[in-house]
Every structure is written in C-alpha cells, then in structure tokens.
Protein backbone atom coordinates (compact mmCIF):
# COMPACT_ATOMS: atom_id res chain seq x y z
CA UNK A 1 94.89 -134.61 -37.15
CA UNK A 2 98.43 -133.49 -38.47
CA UNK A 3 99.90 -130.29 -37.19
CA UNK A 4 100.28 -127.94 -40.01
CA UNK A 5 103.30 -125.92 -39.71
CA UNK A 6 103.10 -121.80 -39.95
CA UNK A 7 105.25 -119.90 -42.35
CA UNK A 8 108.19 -118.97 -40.42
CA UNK A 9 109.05 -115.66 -42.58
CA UNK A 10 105.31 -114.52 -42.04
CA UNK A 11 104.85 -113.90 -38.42
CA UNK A 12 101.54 -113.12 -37.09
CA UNK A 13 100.83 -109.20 -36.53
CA UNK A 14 99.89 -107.55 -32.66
CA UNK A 15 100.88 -110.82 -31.29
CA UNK A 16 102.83 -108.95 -27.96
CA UNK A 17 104.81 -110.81 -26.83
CA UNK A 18 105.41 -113.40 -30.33
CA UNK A 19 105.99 -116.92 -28.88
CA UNK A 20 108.02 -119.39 -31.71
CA UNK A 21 108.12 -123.09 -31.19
CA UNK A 22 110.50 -124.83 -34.21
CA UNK A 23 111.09 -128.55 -34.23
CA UNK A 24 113.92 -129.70 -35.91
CA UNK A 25 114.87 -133.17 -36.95
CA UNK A 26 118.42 -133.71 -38.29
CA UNK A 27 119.25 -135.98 -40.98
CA UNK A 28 122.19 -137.50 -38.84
CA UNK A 29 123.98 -136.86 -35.50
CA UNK A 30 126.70 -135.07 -37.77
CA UNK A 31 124.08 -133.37 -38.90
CA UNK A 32 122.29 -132.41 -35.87
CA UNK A 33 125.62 -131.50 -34.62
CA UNK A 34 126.02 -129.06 -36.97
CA UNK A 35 122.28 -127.60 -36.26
CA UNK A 36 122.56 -126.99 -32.73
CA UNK A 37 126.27 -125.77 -33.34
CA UNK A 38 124.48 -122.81 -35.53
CA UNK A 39 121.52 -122.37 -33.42
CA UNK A 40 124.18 -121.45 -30.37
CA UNK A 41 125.15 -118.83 -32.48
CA UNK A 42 121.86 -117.49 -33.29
CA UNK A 43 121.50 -117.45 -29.48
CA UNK A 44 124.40 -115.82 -28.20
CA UNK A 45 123.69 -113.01 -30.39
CA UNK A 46 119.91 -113.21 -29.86
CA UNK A 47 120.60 -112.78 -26.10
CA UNK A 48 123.06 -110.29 -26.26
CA UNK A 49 121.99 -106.54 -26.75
CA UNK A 50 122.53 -107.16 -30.32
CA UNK A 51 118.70 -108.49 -30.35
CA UNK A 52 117.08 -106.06 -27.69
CA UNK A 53 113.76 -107.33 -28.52
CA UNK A 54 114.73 -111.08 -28.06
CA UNK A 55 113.98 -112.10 -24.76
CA UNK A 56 114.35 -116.14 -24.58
CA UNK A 57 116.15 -118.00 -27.10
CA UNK A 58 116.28 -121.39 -25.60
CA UNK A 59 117.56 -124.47 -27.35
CA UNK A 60 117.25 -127.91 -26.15
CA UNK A 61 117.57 -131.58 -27.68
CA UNK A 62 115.93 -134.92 -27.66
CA UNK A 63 116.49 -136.96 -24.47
CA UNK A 64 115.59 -140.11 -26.12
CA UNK A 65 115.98 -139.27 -29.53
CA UNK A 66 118.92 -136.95 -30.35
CA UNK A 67 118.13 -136.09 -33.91
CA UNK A 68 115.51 -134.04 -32.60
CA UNK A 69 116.30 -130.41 -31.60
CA UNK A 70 114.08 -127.67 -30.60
CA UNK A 71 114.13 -123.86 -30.17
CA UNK A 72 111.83 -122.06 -27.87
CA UNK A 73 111.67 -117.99 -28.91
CA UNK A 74 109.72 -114.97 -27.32
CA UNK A 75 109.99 -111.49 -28.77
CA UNK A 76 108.31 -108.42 -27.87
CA UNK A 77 106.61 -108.30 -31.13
CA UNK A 78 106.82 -109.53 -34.78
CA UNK A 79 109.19 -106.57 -35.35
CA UNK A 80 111.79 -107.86 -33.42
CA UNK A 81 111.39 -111.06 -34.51
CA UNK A 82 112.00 -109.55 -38.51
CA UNK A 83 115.25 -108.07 -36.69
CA UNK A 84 116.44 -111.54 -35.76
CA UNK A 85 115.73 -113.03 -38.78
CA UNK A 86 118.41 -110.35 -40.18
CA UNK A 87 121.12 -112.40 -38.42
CA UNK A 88 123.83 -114.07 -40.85
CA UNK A 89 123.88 -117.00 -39.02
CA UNK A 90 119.92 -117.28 -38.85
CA UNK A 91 120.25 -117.11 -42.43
CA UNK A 92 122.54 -119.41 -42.54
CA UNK A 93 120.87 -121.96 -41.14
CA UNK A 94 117.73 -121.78 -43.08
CA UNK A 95 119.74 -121.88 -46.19
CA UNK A 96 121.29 -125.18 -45.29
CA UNK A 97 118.18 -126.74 -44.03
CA UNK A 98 117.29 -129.20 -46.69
CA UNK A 99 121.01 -130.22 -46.02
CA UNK A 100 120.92 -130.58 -42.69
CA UNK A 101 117.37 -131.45 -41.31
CA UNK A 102 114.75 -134.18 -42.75
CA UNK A 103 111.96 -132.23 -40.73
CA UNK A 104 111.66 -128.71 -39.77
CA UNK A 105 107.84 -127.62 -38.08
CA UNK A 106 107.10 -123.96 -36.89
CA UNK A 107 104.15 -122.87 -34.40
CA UNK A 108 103.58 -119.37 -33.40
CA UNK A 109 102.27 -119.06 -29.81
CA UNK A 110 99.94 -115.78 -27.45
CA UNK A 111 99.85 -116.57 -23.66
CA UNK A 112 97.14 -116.99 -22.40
C-alpha cells in the first residue's frame, strides 16, 4: 500500500495539538541545499514569538541519503498552523517546489 499524501493547505479541524510530518526529496544536493537553507528560515521565525502557536519546528536530513529532508511541526491547533503558512518564506518555498524537490509527501498526525 502507497502512502497517500494529505493536502498541506487543508489541515484537519480540532486536531489540538496539529502534528505535520513533510518529506522532501530534492532534485540535487544544490538543490536540497537550497531547501533546507529556506526551511531554516521558516524555523527561526516559526520558533521565535513571531509564531506563538508554533511549538517544534524541527528539520533534519537524510543520513544515508542526503537528498532527503524532513520537517517535523506541532502547533496548538490548525489556526496557528494557517498563521505559519502566512510566512513569506513558507511561501516561498512552496512556490519553488517543483523547482527544487522531485518529491514532496505531507501527513498530519493526533497523539495518542
């Protein structure tokens, strides 16, 4: 069975707090350069008080294969996720992505 992605832009709703998994592949290491160079953006202002309702933002690449990034995301609800997805360099990034990345998968998460 393949893993369907969800849509990123349509978080689920009462989902406290939201948990976002996104796998990224790069097309290249320039590529994937470029990728995590925006994502550390994205995080320094998701974990400043810029992004209140952002509570991890973590980012961390393939040990064996280093075209492969991924971004591990909790927010106290799908509001404050909308919030971060106001950030220019968020929407940077998804503008570029058919540039940058061969493979991008999304997976909302609850605890449990």
């Amino acid at each position: 069975m393949a893993l369907k992605s969800d849509d990123l832009m349509s978080p689920p709703s009462g989902v406290t707090p939201l948990i976002l998994n996104v796998t990224i592949v790069g097309r290249d290491s320039g590529k994937t350069d470029e990728i995590v160079r925006l994502l550390k953006k994205i995080q320094s202002k998701a974990l400043s008080d810029q992004e209140p309702g952002t509570s991890v933002y973590r980012i961390t690449r393939g040990a064996l294969d280093k075209n492969v990034v991924n971004v591990y995301e909790v927010y106290n609800d799908a509001a404050a996720m909308a919030f971060h997805t106001e950030n220019a360099d968020f929407k940077e990034l998804v503008s570029r992505k058919d540039e940058l990345s061969s493979e991008l998968h999304t997976k909302f998460f609850s605890d449990v």
